[in-house]
N, C-alpha and C. Protein backbone atom coordinates (compact mmCIF):
# COMPACT_ATOMS: atom_id res chain seq x y z
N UNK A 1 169.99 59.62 169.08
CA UNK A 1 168.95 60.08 169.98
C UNK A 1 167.61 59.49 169.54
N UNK A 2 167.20 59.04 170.32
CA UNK A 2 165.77 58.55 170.21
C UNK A 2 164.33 59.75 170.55
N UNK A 3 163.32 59.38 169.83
CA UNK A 3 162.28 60.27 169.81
C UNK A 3 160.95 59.87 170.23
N UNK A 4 160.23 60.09 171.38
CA UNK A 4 159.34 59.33 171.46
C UNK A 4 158.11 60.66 171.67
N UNK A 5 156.95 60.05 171.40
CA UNK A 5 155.86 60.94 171.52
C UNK A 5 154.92 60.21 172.50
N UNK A 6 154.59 60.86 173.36
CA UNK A 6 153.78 60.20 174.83
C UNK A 6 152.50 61.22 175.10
N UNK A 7 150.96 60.57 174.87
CA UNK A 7 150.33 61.37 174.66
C UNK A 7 149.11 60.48 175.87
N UNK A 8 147.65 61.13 176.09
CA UNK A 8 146.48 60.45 177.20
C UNK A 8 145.63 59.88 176.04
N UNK A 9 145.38 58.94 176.48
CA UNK A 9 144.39 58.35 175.48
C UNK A 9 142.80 58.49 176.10
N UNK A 10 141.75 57.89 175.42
CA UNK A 10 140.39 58.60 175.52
C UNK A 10 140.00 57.77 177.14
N UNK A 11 140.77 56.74 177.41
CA UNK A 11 140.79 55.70 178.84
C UNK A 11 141.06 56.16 179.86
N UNK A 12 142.30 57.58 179.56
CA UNK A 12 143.04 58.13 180.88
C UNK A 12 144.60 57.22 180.86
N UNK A 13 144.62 56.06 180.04
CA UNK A 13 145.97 55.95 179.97
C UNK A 13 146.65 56.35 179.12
N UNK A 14 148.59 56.41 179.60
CA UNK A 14 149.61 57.44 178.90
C UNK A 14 149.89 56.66 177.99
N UNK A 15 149.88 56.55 177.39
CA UNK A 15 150.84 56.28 175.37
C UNK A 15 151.99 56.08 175.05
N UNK A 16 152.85 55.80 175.04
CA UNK A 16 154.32 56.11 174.38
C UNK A 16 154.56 55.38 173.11
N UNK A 17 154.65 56.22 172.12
CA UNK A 17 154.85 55.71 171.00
C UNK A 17 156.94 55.98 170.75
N UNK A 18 157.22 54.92 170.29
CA UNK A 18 158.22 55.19 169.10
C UNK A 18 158.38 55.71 167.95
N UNK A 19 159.30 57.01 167.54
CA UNK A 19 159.15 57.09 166.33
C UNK A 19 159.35 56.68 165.53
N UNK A 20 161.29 55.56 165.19
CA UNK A 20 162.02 55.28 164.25
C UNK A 20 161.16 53.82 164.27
N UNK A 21 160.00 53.02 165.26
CA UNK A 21 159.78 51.78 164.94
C UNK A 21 158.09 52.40 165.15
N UNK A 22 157.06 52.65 163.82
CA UNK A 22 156.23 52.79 163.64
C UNK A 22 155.53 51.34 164.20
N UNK A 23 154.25 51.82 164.84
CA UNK A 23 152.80 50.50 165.49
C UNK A 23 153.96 50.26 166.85
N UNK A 24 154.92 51.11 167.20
CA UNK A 24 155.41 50.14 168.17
C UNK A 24 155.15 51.48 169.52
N UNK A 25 153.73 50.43 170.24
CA UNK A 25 153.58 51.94 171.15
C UNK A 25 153.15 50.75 172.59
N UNK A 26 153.47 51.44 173.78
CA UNK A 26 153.42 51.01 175.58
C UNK A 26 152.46 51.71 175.62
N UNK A 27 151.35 51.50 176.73
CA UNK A 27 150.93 51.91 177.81
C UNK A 27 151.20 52.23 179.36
N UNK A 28 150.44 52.81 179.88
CA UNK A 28 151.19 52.87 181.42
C UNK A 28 150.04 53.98 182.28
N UNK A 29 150.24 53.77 183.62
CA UNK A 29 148.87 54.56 184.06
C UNK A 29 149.60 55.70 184.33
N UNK A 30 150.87 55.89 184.19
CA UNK A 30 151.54 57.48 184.17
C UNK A 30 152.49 57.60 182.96
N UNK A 31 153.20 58.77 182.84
CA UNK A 31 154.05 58.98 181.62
C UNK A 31 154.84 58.43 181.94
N UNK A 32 155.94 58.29 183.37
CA UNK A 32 156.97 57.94 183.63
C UNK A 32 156.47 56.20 182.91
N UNK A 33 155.85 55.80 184.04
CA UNK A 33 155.40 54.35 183.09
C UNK A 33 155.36 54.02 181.73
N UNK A 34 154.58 55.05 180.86
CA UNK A 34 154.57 54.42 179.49
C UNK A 34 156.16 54.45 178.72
N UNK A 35 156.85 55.80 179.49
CA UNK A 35 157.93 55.65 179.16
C UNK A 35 159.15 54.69 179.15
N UNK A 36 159.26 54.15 180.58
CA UNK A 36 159.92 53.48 180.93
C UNK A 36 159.84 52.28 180.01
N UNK A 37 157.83 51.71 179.88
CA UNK A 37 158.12 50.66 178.73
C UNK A 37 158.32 50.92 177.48
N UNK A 38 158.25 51.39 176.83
CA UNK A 38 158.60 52.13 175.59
C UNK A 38 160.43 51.66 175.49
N UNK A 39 161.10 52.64 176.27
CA UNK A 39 162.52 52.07 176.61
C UNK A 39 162.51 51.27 176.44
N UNK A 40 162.39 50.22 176.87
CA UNK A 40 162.92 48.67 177.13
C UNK A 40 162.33 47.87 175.77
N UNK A 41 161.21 48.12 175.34
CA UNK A 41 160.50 47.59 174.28
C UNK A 41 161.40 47.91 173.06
N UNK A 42 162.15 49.23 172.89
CA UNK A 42 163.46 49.24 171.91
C UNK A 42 164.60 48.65 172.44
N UNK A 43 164.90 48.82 173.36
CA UNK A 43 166.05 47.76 173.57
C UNK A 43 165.90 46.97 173.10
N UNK A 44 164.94 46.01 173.27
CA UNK A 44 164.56 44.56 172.80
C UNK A 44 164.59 44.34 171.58
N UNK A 45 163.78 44.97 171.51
CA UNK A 45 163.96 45.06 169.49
C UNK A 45 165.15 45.32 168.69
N UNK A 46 165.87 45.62 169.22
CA UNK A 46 167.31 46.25 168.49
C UNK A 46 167.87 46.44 169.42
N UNK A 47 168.36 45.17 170.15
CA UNK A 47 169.66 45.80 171.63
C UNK A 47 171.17 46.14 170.95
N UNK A 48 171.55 45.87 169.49
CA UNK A 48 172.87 46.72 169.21
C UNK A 48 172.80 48.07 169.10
N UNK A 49 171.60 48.60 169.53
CA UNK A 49 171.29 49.85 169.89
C UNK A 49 171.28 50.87 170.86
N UNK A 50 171.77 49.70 171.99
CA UNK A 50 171.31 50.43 173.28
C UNK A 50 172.27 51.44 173.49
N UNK A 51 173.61 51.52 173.18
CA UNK A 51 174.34 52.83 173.94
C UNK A 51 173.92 53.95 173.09
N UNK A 52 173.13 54.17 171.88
CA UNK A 52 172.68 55.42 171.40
C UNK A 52 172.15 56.30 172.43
């Protein structure tokens, strides 16, 4: 299971940080957005990961 923390920054945009890959954080002008990139940005990084 993956853990992410998605928070507003001082701009009005959403955040999504990774936990298990520290400095590794998306933006997005909604949560669904920062989330979505967040997702894919670990895939990438470690796709023998993806069916976790």
């Amino acid at each position: 299971m993956r853990e992410f923390i998605i928070y507003q920054d001082d701009d009005g945009a959403w955040v999504a940080e990774a936990k298990e890959l520290p400095g590794v954080h998306m933006k997005g002008r909604t949560q669904q957005e920062a989330l979505d990139k967040i997702q894919t940005a670990v895939k990438i990084y470690n796709p023998c990961r993806c069916g976790d």
